[in-house]
Protein backbone atom coordinates (compact mmCIF):
# COMPACT_ATOMS: atom_id res chain seq x y z
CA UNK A 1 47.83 17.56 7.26
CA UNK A 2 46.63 17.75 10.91
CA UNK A 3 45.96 13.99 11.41
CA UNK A 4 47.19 12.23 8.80
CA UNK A 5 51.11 10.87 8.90
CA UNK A 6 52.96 9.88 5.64
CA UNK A 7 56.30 7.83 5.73
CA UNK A 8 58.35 7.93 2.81
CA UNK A 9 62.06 6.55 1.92
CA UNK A 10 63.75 7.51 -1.50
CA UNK A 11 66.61 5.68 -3.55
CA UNK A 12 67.51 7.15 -6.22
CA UNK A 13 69.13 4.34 -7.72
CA UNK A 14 68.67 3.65 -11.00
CA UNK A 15 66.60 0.58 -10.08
CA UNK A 16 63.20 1.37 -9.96
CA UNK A 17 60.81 0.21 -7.29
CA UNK A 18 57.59 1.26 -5.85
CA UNK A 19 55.67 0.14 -2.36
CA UNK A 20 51.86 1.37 -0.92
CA UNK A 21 50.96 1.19 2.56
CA UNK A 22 47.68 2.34 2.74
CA UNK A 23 44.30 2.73 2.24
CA UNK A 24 41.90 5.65 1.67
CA UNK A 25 37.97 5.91 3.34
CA UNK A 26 36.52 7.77 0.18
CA UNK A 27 36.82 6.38 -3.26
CA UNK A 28 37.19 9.99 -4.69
CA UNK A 29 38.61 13.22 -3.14
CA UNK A 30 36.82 16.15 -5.15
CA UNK A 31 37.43 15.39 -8.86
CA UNK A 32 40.34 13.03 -7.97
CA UNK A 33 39.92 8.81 -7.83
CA UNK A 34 42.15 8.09 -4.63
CA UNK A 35 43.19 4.92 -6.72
CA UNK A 36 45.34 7.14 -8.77
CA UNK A 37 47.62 8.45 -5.97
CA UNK A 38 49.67 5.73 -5.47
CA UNK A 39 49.40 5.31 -9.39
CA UNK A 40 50.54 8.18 -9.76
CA UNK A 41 53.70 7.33 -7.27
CA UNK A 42 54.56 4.34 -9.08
CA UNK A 43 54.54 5.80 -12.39
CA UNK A 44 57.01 8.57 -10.94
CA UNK A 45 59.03 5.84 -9.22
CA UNK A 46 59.63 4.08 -12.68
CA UNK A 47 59.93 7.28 -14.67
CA UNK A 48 62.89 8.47 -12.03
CA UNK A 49 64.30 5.12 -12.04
CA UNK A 50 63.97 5.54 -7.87
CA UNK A 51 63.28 3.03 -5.50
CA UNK A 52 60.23 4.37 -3.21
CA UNK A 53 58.07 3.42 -0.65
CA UNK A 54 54.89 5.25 0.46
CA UNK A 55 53.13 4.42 4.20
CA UNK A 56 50.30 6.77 5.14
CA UNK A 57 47.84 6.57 7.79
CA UNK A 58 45.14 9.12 9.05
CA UNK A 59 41.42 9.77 9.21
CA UNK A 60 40.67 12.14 6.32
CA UNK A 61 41.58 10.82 3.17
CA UNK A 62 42.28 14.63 1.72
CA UNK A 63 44.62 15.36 4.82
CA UNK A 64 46.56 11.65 3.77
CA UNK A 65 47.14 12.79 0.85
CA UNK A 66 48.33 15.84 1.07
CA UNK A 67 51.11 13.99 3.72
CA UNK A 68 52.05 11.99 1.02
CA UNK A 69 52.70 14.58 -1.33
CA UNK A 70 54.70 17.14 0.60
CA UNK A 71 56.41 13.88 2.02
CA UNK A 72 57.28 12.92 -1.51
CA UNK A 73 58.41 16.39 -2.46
CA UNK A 74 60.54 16.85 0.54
CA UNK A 75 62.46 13.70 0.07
CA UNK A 76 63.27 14.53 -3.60
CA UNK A 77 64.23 18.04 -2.54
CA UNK A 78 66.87 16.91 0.56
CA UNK A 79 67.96 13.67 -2.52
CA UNK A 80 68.75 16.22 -4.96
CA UNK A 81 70.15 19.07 -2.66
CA UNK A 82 73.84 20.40 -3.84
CA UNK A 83 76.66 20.52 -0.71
CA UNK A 84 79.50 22.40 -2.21
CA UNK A 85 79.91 21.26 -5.79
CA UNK A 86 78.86 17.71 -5.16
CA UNK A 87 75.33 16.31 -5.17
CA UNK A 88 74.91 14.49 -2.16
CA UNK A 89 72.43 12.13 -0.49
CA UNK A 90 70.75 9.69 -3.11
CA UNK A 91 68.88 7.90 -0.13
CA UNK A 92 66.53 9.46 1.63
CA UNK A 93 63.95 9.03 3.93
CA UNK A 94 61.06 11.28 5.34
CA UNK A 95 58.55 10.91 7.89
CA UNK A 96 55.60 13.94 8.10
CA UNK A 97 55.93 13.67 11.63
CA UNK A 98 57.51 16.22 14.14
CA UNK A 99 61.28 16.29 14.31
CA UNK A 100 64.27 16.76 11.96
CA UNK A 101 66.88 14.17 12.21
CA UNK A 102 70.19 13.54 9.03
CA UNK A 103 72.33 9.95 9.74
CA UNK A 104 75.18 9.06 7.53
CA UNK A 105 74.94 5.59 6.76
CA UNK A 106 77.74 4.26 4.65
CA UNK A 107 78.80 6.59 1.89
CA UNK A 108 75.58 7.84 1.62
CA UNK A 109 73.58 10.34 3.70
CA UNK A 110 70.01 9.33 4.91
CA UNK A 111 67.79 11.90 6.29
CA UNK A 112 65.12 11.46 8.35
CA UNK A 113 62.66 14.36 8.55
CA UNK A 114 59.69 14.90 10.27
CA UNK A 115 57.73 18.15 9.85
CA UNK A 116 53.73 18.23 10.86
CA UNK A 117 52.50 21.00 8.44
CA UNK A 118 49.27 22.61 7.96
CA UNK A 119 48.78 22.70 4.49
């Protein structure tokens, strides 16, 4: 990912919800139009009936998203994670970043995660 950064936050609430912040410096990366990432993030949004917002920033558009996939993929791994027999934190938010932080807000747990990867 080296210098991109992806924020993302995760609800999985039933309600489904999508927000993009951010914009790509190549119209294609490869065989892939950048227009259909955060297509592709809404369309997962509405199909998982999650609320989620998206907020990338960086300098190579292949290195952004990559950030915003492994961001995405680490949020619905720590949303769906078991703790005993119960499944536990609906809300989640991630940050590819540098530090690991989990805050109980409410009933819910929110986890904030920061991990700068090399992909």
């Amino acid at each position: 990912m080296d210098e991109a950064e992806a924020q993302v936050a995760l609800d999985l609430s039933g309600r489904p919800f999508f927000s993009w912040e951010g914009r790509f410096s190549r119209e294609r990366v490869g065989e892939l139009p950048t227009e259909l990432v955060p297509h592709f993030f809404r369309s997962l949004a509405e199909t998982l009936g999650a609320a989620l917002h998206v907020t990338v920033r960086g300098e190579n558009a292949h290195h952004m998203i990559e950030a915003c996939f492994k961001g995405v993929g680490r949020s619905l791994r720590q949303a769906v994670r078991l703790e005993g027999n119960d499944l536990r934190a609906p809300r989640v938010a991630v940050s590819a970043g540098s530090d690991v932080a989990i805050v109980a807000s409410g009933g819910a747990n929110i986890a904030s995660c920061n991990s700068r990867c090399s992909a």
